[in-house]
Protein backbone atom coordinates (compact mmCIF):
# COMPACT_ATOMS: atom_id res chain seq x y z
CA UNK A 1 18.34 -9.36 15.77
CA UNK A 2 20.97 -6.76 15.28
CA UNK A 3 20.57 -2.98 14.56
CA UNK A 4 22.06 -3.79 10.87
CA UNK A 5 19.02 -5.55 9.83
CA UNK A 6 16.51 -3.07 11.59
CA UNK A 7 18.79 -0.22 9.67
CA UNK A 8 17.99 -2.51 6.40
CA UNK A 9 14.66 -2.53 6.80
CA UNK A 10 14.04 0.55 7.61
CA UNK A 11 15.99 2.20 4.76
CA UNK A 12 14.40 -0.38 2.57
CA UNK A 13 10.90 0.34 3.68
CA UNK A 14 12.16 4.29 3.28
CA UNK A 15 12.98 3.92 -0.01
CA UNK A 16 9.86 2.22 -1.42
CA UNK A 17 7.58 4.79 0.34
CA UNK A 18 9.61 7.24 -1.43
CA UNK A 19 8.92 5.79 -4.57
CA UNK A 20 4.71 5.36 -3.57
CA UNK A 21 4.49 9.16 -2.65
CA UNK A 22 6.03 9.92 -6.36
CA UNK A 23 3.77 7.82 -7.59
CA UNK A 24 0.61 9.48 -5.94
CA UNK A 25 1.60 12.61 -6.56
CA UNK A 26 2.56 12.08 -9.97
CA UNK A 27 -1.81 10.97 -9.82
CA UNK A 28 -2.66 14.07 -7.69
CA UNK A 29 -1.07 16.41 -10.44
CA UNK A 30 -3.40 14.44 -12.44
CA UNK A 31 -6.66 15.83 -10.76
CA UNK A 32 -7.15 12.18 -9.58
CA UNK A 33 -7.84 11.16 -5.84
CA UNK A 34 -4.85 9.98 -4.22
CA UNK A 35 -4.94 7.62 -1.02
CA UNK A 36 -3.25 8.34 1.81
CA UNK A 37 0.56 6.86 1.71
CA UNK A 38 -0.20 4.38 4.49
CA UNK A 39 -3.00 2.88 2.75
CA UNK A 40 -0.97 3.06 -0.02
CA UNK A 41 1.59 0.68 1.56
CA UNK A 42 -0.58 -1.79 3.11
CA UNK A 43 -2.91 -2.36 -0.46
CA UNK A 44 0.28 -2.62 -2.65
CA UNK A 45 3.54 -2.43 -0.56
CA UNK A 46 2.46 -4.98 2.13
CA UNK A 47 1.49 -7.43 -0.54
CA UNK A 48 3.98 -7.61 -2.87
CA UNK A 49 6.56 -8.14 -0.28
CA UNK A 50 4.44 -10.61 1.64
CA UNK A 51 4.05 -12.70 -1.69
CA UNK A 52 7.47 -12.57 -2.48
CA UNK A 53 9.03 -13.52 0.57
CA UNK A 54 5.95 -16.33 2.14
CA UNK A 55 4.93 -17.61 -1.22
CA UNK A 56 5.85 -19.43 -4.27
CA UNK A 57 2.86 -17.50 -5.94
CA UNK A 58 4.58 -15.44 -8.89
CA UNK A 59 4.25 -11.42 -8.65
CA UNK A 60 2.83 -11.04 -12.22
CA UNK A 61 1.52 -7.53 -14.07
CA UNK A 62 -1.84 -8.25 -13.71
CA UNK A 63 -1.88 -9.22 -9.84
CA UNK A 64 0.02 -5.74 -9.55
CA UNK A 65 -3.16 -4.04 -11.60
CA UNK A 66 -5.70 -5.70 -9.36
CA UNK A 67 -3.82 -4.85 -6.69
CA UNK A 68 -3.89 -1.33 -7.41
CA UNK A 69 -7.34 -1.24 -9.45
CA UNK A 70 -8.74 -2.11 -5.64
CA UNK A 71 -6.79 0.39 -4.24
CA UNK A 72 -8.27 3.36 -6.17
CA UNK A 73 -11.66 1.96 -6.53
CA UNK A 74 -11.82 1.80 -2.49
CA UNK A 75 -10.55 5.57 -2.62
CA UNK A 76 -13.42 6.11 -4.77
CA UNK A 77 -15.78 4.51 -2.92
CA UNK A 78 -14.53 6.34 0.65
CA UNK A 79 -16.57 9.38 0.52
CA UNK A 80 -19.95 6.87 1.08
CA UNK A 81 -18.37 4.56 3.28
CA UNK A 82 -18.86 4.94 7.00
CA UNK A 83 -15.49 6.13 9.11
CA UNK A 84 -13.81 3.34 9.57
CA UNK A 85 -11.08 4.68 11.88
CA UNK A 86 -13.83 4.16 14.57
CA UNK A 87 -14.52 0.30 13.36
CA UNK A 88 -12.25 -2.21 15.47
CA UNK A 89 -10.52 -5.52 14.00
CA UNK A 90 -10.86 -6.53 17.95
CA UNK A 91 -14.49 -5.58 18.78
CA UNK A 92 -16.30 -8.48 19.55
């Protein structure tokens, strides 16, 4: 692959986490809880490009709102939930 399309994707993937930080600080001013740009990326970012470029599925409003409705009602729910930074996808 050449460096143009690693230079795409990169200033692609730039400018959409540009546009997510807005976003949740636009919700921070707010006084609301605001997740963490990475998980921010991988609930919404991740699959909305995923769907659009592997599926035939359509990227309507209302998968968007789920999408995000889980997002910030896992934020809410992250203060009781147990650290999951020390959970592994690979533990046996």
């Amino acid at each position: 692959m050449g460096t143009g399309g690693e230079q795409g994707a990169a200033a692609c993937r730039g400018e959409r986490q540009q546009q997510l930080e807005a976003i949740l600080e636009r919700e921070q001013a707010r006084g609301r809880e605001r997740p963490t740009l990475e998980r921010t990326t991988d609930a919404i970012l991740a699959p909305l490009y995923y769907r659009a470029v592997f599926t035939n599925e359509p990227l309507t409003s209302g998968w968007a709102y789920d999408l995000v409705s889980h997002l910030m009602s896992d934020e809410n729910s992250a203060a009781e939930a147990p650290d999951s930074a020390s959970d592994s996808l690979l533990a046996d």
